[in-house]
N, C-alpha and C. Protein backbone atom coordinates (compact mmCIF):
# COMPACT_ATOMS: atom_id res chain seq x y z
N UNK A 1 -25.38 -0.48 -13.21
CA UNK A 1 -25.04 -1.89 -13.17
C UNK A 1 -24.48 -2.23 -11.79
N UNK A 2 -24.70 -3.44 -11.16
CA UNK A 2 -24.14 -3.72 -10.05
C UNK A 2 -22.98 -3.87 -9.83
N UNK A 3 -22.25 -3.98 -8.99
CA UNK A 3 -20.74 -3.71 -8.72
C UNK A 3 -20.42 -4.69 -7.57
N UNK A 4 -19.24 -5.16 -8.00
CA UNK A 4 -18.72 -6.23 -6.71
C UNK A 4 -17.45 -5.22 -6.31
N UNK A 5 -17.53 -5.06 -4.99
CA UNK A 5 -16.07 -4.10 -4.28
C UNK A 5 -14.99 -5.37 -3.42
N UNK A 6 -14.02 -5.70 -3.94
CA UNK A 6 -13.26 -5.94 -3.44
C UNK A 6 -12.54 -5.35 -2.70
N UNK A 7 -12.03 -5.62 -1.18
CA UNK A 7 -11.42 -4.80 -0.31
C UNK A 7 -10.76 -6.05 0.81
N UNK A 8 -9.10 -5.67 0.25
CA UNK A 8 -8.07 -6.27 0.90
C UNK A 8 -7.79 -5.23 2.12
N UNK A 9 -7.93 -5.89 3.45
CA UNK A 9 -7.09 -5.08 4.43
C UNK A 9 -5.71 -5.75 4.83
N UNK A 10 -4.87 -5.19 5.39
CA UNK A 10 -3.55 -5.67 5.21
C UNK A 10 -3.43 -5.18 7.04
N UNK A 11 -3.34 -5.86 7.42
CA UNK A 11 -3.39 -5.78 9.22
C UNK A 11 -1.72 -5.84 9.66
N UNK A 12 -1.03 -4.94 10.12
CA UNK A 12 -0.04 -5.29 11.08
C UNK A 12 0.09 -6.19 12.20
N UNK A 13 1.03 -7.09 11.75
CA UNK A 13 1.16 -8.39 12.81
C UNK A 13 0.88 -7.82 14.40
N UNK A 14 0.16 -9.15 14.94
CA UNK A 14 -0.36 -8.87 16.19
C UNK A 14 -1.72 -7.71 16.94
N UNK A 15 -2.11 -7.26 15.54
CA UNK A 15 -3.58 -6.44 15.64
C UNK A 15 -4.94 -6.70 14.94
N UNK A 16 -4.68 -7.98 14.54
CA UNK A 16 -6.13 -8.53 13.90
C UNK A 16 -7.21 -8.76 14.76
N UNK A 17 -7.05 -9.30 15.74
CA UNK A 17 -7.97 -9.32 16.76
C UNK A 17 -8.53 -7.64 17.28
N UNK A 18 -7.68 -6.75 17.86
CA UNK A 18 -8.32 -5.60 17.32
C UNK A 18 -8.91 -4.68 16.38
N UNK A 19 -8.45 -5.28 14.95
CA UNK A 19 -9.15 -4.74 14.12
C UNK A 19 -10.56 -5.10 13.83
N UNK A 20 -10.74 -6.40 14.01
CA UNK A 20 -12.03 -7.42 13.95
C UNK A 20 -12.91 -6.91 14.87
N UNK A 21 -12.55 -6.45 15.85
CA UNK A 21 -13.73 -5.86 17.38
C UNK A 21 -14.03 -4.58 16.75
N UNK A 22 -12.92 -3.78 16.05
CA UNK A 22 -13.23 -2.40 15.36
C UNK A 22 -14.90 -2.36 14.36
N UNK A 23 -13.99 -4.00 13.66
CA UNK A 23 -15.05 -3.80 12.59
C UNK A 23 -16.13 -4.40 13.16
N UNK A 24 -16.63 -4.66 13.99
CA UNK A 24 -17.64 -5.25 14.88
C UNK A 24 -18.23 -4.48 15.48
N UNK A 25 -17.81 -3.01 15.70
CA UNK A 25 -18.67 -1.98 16.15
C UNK A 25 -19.35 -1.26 15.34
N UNK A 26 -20.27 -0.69 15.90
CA UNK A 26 -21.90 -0.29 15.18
C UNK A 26 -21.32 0.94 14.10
N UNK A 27 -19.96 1.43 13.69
CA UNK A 27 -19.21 1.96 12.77
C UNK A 27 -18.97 1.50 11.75
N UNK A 28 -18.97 -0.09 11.78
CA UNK A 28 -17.95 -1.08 10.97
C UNK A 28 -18.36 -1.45 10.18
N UNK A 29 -18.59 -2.59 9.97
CA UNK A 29 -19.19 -3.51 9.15
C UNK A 29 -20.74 -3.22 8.75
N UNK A 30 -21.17 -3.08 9.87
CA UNK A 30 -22.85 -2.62 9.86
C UNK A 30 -23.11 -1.61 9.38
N UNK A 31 -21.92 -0.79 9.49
CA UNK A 31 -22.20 0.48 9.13
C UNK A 31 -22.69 1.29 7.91
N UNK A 32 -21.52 0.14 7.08
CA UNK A 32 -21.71 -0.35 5.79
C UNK A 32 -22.66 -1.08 4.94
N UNK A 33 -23.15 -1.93 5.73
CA UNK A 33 -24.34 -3.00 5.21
C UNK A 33 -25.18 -2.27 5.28
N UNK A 34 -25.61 -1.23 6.37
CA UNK A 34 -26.66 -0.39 6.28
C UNK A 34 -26.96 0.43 5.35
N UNK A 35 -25.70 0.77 4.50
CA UNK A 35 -25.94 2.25 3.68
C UNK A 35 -27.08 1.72 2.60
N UNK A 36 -27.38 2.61 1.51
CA UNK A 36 -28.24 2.57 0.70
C UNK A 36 -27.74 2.20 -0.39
N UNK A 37 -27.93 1.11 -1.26
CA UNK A 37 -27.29 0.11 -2.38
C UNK A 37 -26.33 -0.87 -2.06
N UNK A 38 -25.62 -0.59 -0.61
CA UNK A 38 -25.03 -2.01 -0.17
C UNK A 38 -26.16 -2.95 -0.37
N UNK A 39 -26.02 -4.20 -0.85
CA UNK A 39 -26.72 -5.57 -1.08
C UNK A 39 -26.06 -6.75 -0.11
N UNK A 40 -24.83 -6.66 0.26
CA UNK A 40 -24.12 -7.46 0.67
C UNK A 40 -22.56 -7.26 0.81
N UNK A 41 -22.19 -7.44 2.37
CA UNK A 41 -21.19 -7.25 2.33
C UNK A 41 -20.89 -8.72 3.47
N UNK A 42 -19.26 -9.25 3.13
CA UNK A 42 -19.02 -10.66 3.88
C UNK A 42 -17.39 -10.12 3.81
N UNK A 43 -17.28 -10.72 5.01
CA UNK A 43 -15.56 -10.91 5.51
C UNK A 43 -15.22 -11.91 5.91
N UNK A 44 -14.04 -12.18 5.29
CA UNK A 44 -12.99 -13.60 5.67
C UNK A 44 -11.60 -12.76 5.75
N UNK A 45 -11.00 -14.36 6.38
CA UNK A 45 -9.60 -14.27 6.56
C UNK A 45 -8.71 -14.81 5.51
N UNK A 46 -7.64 -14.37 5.22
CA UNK A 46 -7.55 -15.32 4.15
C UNK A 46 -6.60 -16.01 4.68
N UNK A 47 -6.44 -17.66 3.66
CA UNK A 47 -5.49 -19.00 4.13
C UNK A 47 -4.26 -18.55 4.23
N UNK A 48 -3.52 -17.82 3.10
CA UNK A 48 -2.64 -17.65 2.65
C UNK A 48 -1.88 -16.57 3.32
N UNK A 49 -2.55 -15.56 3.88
CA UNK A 49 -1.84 -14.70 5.10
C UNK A 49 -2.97 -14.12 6.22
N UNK A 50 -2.47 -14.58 7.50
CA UNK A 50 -3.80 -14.66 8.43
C UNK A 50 -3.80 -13.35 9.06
N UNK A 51 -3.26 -12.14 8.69
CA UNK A 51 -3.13 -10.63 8.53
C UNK A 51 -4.04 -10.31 7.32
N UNK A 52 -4.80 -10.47 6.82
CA UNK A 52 -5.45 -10.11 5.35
C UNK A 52 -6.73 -10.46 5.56
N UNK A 53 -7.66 -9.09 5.82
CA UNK A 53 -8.84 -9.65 5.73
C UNK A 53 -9.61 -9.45 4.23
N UNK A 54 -10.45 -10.27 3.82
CA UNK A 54 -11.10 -10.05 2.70
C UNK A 54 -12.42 -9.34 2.64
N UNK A 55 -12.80 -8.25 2.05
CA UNK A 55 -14.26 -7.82 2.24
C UNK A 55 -14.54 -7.63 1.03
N UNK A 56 -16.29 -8.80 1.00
CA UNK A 56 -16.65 -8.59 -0.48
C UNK A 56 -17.83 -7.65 0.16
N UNK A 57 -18.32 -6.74 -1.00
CA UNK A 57 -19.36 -6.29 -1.17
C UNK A 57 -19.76 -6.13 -2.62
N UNK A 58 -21.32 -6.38 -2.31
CA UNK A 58 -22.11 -5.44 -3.65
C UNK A 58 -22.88 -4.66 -3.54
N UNK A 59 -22.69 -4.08 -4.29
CA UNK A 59 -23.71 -2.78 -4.53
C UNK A 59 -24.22 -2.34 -5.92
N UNK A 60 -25.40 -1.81 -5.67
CA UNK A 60 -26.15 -1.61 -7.00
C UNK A 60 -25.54 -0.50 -7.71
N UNK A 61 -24.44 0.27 -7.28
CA UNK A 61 -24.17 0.67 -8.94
C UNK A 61 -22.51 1.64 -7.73
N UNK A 62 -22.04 1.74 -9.28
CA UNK A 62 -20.55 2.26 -7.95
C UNK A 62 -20.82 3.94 -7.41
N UNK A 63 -22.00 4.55 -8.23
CA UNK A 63 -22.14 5.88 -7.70
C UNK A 63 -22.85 5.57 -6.20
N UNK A 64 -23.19 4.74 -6.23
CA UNK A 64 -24.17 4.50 -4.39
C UNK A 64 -22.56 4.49 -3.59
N UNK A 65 -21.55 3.14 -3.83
CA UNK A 65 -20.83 3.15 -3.28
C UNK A 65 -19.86 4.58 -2.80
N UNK A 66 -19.44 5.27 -3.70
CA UNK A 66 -19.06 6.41 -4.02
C UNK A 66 -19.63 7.15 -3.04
N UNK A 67 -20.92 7.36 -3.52
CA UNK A 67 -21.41 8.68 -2.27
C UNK A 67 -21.29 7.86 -0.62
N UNK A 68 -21.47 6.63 -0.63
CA UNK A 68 -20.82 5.87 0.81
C UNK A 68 -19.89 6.41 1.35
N UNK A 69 -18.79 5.78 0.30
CA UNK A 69 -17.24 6.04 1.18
C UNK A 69 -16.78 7.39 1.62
N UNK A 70 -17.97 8.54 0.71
CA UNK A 70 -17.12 9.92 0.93
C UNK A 70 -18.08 10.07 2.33
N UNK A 71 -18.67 9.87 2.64
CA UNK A 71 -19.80 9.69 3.41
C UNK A 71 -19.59 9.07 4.90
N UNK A 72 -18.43 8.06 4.50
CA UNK A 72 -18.34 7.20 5.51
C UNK A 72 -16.76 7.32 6.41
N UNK A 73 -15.98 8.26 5.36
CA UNK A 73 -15.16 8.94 5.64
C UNK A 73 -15.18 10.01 6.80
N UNK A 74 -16.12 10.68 6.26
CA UNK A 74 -16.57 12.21 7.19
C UNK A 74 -16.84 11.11 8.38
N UNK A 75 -17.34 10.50 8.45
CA UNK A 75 -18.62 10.13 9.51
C UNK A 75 -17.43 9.34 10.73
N UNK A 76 -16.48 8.66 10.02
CA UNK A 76 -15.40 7.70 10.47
C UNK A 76 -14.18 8.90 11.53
N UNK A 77 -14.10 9.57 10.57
CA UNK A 77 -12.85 10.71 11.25
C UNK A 77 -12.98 11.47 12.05
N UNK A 78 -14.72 11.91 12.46
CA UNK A 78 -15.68 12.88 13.05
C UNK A 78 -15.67 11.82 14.14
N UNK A 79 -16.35 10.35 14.61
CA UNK A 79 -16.60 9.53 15.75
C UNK A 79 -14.86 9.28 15.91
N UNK A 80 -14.13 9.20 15.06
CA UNK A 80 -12.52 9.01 16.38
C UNK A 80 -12.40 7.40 15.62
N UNK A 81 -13.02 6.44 14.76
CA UNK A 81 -13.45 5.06 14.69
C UNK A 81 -12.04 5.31 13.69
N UNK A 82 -11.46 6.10 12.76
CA UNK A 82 -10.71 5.95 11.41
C UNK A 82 -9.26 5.96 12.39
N UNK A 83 -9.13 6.95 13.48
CA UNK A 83 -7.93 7.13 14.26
C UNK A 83 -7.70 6.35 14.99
N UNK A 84 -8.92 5.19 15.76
CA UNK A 84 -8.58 3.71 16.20
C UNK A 84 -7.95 2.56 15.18
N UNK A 85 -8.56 2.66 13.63
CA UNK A 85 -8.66 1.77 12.69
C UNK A 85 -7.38 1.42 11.97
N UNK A 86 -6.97 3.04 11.42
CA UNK A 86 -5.72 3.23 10.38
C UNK A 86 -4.66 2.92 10.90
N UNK A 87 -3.91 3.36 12.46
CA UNK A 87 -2.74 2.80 12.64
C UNK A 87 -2.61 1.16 13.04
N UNK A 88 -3.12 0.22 13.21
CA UNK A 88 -3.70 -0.96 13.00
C UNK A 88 -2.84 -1.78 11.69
N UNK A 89 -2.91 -0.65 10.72
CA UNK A 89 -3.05 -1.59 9.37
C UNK A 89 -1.66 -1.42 8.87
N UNK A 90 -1.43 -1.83 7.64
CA UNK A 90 0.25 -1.85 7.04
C UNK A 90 0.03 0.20 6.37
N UNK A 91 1.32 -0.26 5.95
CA UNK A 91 1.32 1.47 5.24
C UNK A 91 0.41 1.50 4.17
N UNK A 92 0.14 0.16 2.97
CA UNK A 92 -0.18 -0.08 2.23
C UNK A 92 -1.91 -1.03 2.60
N UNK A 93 -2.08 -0.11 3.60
CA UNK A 93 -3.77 -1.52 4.12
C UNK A 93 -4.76 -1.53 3.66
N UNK A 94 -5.15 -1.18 2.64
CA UNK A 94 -5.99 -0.72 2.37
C UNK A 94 -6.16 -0.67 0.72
N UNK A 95 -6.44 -2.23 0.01
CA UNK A 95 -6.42 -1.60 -1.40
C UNK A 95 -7.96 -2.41 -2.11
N UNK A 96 -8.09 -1.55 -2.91
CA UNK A 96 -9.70 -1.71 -3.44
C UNK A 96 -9.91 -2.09 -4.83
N UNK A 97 -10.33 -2.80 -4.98
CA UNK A 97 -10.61 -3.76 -6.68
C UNK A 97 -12.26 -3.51 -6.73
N UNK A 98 -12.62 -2.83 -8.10
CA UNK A 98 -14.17 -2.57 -8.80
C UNK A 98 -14.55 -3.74 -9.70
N UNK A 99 -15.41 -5.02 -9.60
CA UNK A 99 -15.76 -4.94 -10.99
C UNK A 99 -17.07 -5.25 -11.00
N UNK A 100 -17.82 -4.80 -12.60
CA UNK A 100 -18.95 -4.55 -12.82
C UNK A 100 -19.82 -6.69 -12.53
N UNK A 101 -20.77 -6.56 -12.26
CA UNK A 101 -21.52 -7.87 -11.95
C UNK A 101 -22.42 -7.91 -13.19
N UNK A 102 -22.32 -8.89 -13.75
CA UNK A 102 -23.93 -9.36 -14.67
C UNK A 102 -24.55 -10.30 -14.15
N UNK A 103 -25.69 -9.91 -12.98
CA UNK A 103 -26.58 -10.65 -12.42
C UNK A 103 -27.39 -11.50 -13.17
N UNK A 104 -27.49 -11.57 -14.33
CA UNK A 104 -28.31 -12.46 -15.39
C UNK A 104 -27.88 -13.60 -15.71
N UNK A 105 -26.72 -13.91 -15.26
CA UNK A 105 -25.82 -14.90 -15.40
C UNK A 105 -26.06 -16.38 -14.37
């Protein structure tokens, strides 16, 4: 079943603009859209705290995502991109919401 991934980043004041160029490199965002069962992935800022970025994605089922992130992990910590990224963010930057999609709807 398809899967919507919610993903709050929580940016330390005064590094959003660097995190945004992060995720703008051929590591980042793309990196992600590229994998296999990503369908869609979109980022905003949110109103309510302009440190918080929002990333939706979907994907066709959460085992695609799954083999991604372990995937994207190795791949992140190996290019040096996770040791630019992580100190960037709050202690807490990083939190992830699953839920299942009924595309028939």
């Amino acid at each position: 079943m398809a899967m919507m991934v919610w993903i709050t980043v929580k940016v330390k004041d005064g590094n959003l603009d660097k995190v945004i160029e992060l995720a703008d490199e051929p590591h980042g965002n793309a990196f992600t859209a590229s994998q296999k069962g990503c369908e869609r992935l979109e980022r905003s800022i949110s109103h309510e705290n302009p440190n918080h970025i929002l990333l939706t994605e979907l994907w066709s089922s959460k085992e695609e995502w799954d083999v991604y992130f372990a995937m994207a992990k190795t791949v992140r910590d190996e290019n040096g991109w996770n040791a630019r990224f992580l100190p960037l963010l709050e202690e807490d930057g990083v939190q992830i919401t699953f839920s299942e999609m009924d595309k028939s709807l």
